[in-house]
C-alpha atoms as a PDB file:
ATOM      1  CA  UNK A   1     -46.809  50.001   5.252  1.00  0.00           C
ATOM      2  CA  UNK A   2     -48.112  49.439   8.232  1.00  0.00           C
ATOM      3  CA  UNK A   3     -48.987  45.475   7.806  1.00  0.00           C
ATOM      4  CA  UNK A   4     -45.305  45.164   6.658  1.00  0.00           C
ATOM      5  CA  UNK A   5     -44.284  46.588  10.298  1.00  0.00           C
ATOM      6  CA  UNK A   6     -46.268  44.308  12.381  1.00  0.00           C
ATOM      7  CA  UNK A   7     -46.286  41.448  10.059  1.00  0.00           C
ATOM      8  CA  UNK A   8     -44.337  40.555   7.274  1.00  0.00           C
ATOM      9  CA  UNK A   9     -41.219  42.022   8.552  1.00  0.00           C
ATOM     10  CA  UNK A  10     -40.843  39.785  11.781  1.00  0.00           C
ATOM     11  CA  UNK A  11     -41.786  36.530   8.587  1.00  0.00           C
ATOM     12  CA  UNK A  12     -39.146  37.757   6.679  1.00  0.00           C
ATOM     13  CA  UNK A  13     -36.405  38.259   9.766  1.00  0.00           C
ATOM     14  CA  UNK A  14     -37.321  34.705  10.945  1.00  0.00           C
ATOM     15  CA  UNK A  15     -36.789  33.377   7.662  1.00  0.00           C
ATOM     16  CA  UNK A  16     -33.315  34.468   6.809  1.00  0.00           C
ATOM     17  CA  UNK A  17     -32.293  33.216  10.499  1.00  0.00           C
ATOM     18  CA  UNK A  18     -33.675  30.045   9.689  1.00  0.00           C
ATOM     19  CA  UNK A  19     -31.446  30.136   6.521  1.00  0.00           C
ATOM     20  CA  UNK A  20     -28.346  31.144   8.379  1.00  0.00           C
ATOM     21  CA  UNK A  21     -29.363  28.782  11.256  1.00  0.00           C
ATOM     22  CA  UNK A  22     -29.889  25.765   8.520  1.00  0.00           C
ATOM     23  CA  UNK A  23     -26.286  26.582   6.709  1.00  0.00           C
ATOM     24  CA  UNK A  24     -24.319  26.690   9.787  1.00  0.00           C
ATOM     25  CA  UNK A  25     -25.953  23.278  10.523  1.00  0.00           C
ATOM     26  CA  UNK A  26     -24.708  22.217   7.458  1.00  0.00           C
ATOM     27  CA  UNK A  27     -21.373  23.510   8.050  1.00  0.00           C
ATOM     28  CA  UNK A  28     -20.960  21.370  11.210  1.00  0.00           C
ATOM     29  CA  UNK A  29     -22.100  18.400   9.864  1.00  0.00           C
ATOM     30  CA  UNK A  30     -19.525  18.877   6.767  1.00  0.00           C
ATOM     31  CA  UNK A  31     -16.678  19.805   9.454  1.00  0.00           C
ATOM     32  CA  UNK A  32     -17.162  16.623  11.493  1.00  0.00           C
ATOM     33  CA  UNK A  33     -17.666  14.370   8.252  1.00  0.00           C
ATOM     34  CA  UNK A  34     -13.797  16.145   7.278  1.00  0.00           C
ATOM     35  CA  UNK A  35     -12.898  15.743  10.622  1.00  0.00           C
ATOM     36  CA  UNK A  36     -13.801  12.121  10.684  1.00  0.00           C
ATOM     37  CA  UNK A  37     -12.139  11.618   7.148  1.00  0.00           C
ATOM     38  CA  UNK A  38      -8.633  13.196   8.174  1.00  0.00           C
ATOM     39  CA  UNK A  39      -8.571  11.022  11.138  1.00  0.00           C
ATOM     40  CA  UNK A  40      -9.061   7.887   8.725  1.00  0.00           C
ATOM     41  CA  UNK A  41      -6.236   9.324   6.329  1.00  0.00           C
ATOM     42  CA  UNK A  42      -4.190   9.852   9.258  1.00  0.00           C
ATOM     43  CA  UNK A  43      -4.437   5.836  10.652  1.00  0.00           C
ATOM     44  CA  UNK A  44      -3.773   4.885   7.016  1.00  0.00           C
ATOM     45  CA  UNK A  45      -0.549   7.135   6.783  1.00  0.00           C
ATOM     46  CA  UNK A  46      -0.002   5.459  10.336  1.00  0.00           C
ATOM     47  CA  UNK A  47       0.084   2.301   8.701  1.00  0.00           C
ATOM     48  CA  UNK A  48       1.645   3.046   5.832  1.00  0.00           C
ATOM     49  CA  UNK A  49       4.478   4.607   7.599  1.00  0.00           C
ATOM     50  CA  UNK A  50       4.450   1.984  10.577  1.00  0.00           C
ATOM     51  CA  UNK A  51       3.324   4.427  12.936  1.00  0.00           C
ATOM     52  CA  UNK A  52       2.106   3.883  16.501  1.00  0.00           C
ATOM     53  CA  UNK A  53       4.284   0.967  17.767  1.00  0.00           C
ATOM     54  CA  UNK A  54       3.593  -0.228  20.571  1.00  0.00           C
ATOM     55  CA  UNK A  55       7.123  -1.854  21.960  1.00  0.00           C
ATOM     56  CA  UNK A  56       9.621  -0.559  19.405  1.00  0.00           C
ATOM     57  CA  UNK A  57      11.972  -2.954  21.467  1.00  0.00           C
ATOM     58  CA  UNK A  58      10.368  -5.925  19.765  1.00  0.00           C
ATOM     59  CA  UNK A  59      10.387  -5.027  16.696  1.00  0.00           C
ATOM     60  CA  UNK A  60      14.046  -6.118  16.257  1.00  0.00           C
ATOM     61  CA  UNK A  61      13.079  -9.792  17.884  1.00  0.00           C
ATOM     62  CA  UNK A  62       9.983 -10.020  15.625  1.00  0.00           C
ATOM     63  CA  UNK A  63      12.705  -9.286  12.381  1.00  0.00           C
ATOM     64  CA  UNK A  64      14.891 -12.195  13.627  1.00  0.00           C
ATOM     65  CA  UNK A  65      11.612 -14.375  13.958  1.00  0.00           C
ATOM     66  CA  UNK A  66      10.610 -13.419  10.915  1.00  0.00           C
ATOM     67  CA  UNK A  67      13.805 -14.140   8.725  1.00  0.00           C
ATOM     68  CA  UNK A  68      14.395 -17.325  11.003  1.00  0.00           C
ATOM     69  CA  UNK A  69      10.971 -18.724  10.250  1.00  0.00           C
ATOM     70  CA  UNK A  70      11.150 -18.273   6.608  1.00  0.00           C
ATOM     71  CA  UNK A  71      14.698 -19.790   6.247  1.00  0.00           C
ATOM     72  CA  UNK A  72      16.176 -17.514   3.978  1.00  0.00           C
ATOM     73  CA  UNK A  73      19.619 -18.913   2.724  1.00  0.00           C
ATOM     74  CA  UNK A  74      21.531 -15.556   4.663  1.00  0.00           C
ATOM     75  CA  UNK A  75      23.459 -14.922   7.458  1.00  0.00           C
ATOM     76  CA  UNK A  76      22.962 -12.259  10.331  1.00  0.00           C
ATOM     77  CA  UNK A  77      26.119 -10.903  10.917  1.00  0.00           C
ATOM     78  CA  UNK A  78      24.929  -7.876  13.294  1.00  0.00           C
ATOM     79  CA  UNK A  79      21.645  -5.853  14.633  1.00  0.00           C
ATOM     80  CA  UNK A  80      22.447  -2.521  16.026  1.00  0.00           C
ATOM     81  CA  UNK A  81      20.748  -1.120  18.820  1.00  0.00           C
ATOM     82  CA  UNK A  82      17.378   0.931  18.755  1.00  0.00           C
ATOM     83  CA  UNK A  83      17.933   4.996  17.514  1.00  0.00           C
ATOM     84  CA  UNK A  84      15.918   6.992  18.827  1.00  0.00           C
ATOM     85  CA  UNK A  85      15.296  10.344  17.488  1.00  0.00           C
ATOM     86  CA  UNK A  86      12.873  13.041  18.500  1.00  0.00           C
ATOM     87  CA  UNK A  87      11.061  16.385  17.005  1.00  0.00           C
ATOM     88  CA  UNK A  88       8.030  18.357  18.023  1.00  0.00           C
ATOM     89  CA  UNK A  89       5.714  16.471  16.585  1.00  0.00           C
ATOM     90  CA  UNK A  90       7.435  12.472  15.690  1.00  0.00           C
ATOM     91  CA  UNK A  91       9.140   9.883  17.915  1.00  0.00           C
ATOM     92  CA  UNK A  92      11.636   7.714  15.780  1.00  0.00           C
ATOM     93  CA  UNK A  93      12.574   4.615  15.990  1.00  0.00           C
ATOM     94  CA  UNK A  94      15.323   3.015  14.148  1.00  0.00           C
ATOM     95  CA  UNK A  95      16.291  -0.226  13.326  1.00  0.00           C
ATOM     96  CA  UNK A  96      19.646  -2.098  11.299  1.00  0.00           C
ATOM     97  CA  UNK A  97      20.212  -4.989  10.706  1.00  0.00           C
ATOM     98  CA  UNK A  98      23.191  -6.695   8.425  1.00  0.00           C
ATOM     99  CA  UNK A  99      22.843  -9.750   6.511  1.00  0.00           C
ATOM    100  CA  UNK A 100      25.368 -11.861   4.341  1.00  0.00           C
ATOM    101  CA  UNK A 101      24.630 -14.234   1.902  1.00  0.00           C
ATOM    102  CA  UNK A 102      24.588 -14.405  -1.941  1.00  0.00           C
ATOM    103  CA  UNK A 103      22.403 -11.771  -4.194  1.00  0.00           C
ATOM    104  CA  UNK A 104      19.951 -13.619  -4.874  1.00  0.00           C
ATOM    105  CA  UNK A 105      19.620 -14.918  -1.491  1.00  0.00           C
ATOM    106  CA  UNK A 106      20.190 -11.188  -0.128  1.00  0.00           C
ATOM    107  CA  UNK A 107      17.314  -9.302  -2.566  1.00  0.00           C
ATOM    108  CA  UNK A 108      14.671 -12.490  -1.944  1.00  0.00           C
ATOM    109  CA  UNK A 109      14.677 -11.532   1.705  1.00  0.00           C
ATOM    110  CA  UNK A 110      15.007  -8.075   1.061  1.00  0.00           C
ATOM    111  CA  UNK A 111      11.882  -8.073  -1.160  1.00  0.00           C
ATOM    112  CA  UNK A 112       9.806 -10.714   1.745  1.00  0.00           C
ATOM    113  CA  UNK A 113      10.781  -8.166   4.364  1.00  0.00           C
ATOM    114  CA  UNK A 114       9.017  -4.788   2.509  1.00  0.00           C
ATOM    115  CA  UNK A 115       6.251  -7.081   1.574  1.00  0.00           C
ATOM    116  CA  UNK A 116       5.634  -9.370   4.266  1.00  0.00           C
ATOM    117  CA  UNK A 117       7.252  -7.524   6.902  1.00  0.00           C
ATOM    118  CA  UNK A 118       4.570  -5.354   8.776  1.00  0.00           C
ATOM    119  CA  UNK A 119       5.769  -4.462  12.365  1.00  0.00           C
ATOM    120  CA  UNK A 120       8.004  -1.709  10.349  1.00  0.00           C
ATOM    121  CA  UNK A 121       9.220  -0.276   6.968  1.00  0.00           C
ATOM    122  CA  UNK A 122      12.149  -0.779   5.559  1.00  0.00           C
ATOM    123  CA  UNK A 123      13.618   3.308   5.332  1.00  0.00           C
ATOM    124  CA  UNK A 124      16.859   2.536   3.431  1.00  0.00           C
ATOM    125  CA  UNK A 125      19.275  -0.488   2.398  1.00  0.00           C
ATOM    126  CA  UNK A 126      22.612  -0.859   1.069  1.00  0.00           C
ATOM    127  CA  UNK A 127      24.297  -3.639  -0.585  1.00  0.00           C
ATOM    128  CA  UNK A 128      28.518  -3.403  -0.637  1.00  0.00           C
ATOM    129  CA  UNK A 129      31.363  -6.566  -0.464  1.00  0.00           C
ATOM    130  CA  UNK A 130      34.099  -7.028   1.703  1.00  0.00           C
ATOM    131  CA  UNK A 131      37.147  -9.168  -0.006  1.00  0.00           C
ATOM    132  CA  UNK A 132      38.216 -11.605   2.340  1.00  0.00           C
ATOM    133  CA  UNK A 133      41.742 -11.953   1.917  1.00  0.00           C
ATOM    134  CA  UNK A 134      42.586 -15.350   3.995  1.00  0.00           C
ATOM    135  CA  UNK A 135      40.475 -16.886   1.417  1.00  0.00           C
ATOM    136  CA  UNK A 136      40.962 -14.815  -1.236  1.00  0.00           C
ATOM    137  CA  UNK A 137      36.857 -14.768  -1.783  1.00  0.00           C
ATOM    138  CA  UNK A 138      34.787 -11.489  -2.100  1.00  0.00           C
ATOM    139  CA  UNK A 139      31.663 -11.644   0.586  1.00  0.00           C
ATOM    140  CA  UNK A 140      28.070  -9.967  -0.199  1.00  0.00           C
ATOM    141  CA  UNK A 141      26.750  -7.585   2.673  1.00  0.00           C
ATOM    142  CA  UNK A 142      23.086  -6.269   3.186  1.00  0.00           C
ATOM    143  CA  UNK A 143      22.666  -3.375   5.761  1.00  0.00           C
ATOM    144  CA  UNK A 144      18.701  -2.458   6.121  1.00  0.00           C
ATOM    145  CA  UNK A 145      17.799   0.036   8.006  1.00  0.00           C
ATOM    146  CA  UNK A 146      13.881   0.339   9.804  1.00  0.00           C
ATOM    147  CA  UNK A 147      11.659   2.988  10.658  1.00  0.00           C
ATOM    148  CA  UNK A 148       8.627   3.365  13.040  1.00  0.00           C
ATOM    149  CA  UNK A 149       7.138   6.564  13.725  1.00  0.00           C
ATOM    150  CA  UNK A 150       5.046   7.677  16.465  1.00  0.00           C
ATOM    151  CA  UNK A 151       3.060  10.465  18.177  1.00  0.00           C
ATOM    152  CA  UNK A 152       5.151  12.756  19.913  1.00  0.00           C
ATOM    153  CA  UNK A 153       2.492  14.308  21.801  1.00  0.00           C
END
């Protein structure tokens, strides 16, 4: 008993705080490789979601680059101005833009724009005709509608 006292006991008390020292080690390691893997899920969403924009104000110009440079066979008959909407945690920035032209011509650029298209997402569209009646002619409207989402903090 008296061995145990001076010896054995002060082995056995180092050991298990060298276990509990070695799993909280562990721990941390684990917490800043999860740490390190949210933050590379969160950039994806980012881009995903077409987060972090720089200039939201150009993202309007780079749309009417992009559908002027590809020479789609449609029309831009108006652009409203950038929406802004804010929460606790997101900035929002909104983008429309309406386009006339035939359906095939309309859904071709609609389909280049969500794939091509990478300064923002496309968050909703809606195709409708107006009958003109000087003409007598029915006339094929696309109204898209962007998204970019930032950081509100």
């Amino acid at each position: 008993m008296a061995s145990y006292k001076k010896t054995f006991r002060h082995t056995l008390a180092a050991k298990k705080e060298l276990s509990m020292v070695t799993k909280q080690l562990s721990d941390k390691d684990n917490t800043a490789h999860e740490l390190y893997s949210l933050k590379h899920d969160v950039r994806h969403l980012d881009r995903l979601i077409g987060g972090q924009t720089k200039k939201p104000e150009q993202v309007q110009q780079r749309l009417i680059d992009f559908i002027s440079k590809n020479k789609f066979n449609v029309n831009i008959v108006g652009i409203e101005d950038v929406h802004l909407f804010a929460d606790d945690d997101f900035l929002i920035h909104s983008n429309q833009i309406e386009l006339e032209g035939a359906y095939k011509d309309l859904v071709k650029t609609l389909y280049d724009i969500e794939k091509y298209f990478k300064y923002s997402r496309v968050a909703s569209t809606r195709l409708y005709s107006k009958k003109n009646y000087r003409n007598n002619t029915k006339m094929l409207f696309l109204k898209i509608i962007f998204q970019n989402y930032e950081n509100n903090k």
